[in-house]
C-alpha atoms as a PDB file:
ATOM      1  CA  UNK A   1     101.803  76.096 117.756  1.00  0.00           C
ATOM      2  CA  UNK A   2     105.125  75.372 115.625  1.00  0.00           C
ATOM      3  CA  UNK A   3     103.153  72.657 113.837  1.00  0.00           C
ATOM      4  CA  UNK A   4      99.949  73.983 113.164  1.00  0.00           C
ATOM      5  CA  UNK A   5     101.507  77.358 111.473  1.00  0.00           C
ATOM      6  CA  UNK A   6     103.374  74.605 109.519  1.00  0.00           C
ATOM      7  CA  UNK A   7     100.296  73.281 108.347  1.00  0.00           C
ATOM      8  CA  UNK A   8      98.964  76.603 107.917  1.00  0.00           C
ATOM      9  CA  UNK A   9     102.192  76.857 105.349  1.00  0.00           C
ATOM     10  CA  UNK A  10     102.363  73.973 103.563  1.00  0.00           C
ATOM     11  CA  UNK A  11      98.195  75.160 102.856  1.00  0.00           C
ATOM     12  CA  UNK A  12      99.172  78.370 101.410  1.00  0.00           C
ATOM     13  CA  UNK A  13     101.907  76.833  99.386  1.00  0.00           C
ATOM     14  CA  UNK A  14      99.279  74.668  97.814  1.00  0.00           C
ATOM     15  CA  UNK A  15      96.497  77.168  97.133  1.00  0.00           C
ATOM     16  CA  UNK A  16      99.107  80.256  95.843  1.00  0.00           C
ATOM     17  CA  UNK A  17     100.491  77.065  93.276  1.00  0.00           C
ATOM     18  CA  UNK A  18      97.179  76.352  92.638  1.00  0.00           C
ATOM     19  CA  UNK A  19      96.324  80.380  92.235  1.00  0.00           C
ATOM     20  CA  UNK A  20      98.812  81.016  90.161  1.00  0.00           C
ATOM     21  CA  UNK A  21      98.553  78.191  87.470  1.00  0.00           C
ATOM     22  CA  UNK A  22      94.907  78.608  87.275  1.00  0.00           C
ATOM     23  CA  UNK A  23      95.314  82.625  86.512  1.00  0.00           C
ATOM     24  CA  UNK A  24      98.416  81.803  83.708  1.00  0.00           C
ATOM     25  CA  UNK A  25      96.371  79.670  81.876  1.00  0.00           C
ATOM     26  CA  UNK A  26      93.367  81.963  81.451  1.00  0.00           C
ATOM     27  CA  UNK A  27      95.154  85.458  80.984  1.00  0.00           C
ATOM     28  CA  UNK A  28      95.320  87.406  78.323  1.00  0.00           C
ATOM     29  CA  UNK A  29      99.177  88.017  78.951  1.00  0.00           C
ATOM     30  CA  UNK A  30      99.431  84.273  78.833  1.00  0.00           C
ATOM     31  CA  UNK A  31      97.636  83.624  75.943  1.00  0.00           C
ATOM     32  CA  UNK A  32      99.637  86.342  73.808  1.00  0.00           C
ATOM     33  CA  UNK A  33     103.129  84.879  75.028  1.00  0.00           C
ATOM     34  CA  UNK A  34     102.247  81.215  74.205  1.00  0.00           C
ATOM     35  CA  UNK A  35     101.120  82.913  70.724  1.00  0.00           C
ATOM     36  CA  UNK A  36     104.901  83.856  70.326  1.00  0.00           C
ATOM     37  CA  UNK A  37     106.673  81.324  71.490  1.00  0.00           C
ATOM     38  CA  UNK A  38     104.699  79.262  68.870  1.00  0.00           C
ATOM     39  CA  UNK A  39     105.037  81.735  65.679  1.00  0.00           C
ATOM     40  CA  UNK A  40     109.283  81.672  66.536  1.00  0.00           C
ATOM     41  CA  UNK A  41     108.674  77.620  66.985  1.00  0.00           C
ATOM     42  CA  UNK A  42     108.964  77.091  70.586  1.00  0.00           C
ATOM     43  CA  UNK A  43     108.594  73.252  71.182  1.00  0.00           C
ATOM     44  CA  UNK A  44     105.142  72.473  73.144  1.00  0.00           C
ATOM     45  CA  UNK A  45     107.567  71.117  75.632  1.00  0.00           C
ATOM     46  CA  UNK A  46     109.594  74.230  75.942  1.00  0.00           C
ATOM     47  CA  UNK A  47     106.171  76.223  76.354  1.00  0.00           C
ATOM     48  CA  UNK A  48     105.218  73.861  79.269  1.00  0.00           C
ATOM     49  CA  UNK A  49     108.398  73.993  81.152  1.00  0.00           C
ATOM     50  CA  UNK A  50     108.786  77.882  80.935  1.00  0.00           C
ATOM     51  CA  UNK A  51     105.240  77.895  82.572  1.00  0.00           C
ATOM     52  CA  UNK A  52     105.771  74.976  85.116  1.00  0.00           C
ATOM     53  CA  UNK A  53     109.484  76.946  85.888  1.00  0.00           C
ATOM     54  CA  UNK A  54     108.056  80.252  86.859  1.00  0.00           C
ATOM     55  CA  UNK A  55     104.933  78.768  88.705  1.00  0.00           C
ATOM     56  CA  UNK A  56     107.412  76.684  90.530  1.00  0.00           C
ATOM     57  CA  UNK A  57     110.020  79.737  90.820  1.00  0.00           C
ATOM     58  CA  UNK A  58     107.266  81.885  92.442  1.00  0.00           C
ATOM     59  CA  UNK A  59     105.374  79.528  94.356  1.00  0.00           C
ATOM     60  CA  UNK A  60     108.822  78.387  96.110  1.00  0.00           C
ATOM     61  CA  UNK A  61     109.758  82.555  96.339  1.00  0.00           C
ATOM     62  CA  UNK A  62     106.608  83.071  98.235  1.00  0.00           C
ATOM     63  CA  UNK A  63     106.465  80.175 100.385  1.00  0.00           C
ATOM     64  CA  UNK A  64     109.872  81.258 101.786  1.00  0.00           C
ATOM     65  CA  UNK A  65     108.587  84.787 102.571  1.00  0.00           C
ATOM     66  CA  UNK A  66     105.608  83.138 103.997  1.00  0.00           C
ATOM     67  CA  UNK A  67     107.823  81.025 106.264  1.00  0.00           C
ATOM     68  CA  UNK A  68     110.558  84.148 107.181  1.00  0.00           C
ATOM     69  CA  UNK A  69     107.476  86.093 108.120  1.00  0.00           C
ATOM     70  CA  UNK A  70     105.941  83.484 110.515  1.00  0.00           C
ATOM     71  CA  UNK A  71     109.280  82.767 111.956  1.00  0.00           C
ATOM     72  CA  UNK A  72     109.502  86.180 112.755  1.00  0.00           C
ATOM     73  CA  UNK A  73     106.018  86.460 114.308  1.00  0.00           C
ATOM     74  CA  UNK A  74     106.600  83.082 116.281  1.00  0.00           C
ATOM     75  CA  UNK A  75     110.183  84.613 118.036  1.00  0.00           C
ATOM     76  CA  UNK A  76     108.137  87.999 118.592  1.00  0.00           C
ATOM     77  CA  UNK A  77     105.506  85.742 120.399  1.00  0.00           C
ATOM     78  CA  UNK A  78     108.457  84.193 122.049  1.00  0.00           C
ATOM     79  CA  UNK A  79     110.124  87.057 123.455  1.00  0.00           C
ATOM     80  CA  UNK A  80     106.838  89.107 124.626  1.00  0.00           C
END
């Protein structure tokens, strides 16, 4: 059970990375900050990392909340 709710994990991780960077590339919020950051001359790399950082900040933030939740559920299962 531990190792297919791992699975089940490392799965979400992927697709909410995946979610996420697909979405920031093709909103209208994203599109109007990249337009700023290049009229105050942002570097493109500067642009890239910012977006690569926060994709990576909140992929990683919701993975771990993914995991507390399901370690949570697995000791409830445990204990019942």
């Amino acid at each position: 059970m531990d190792i297919f709710l791992g699975g089940v994990g490392i799965v979400t991780l992927g697709l909410g990375r995946w979610h996420y960077q697909y979405h920031a590339g093709f909103s209208d919020g994203a599109n109007r900050e990249i337009g700023v950051l290049k009229a105050i001359g942002a570097p493109r790399s500067s642009i890239l990392a910012q977006f690569f950082w926060e994709g990576l900040l909140l992929t990683g933030i919701s993975g771990l909340i993914g995991i507390l939740v399901s370690a949570a559920f697995m000791a409830c299962c445990r204990c019942c």
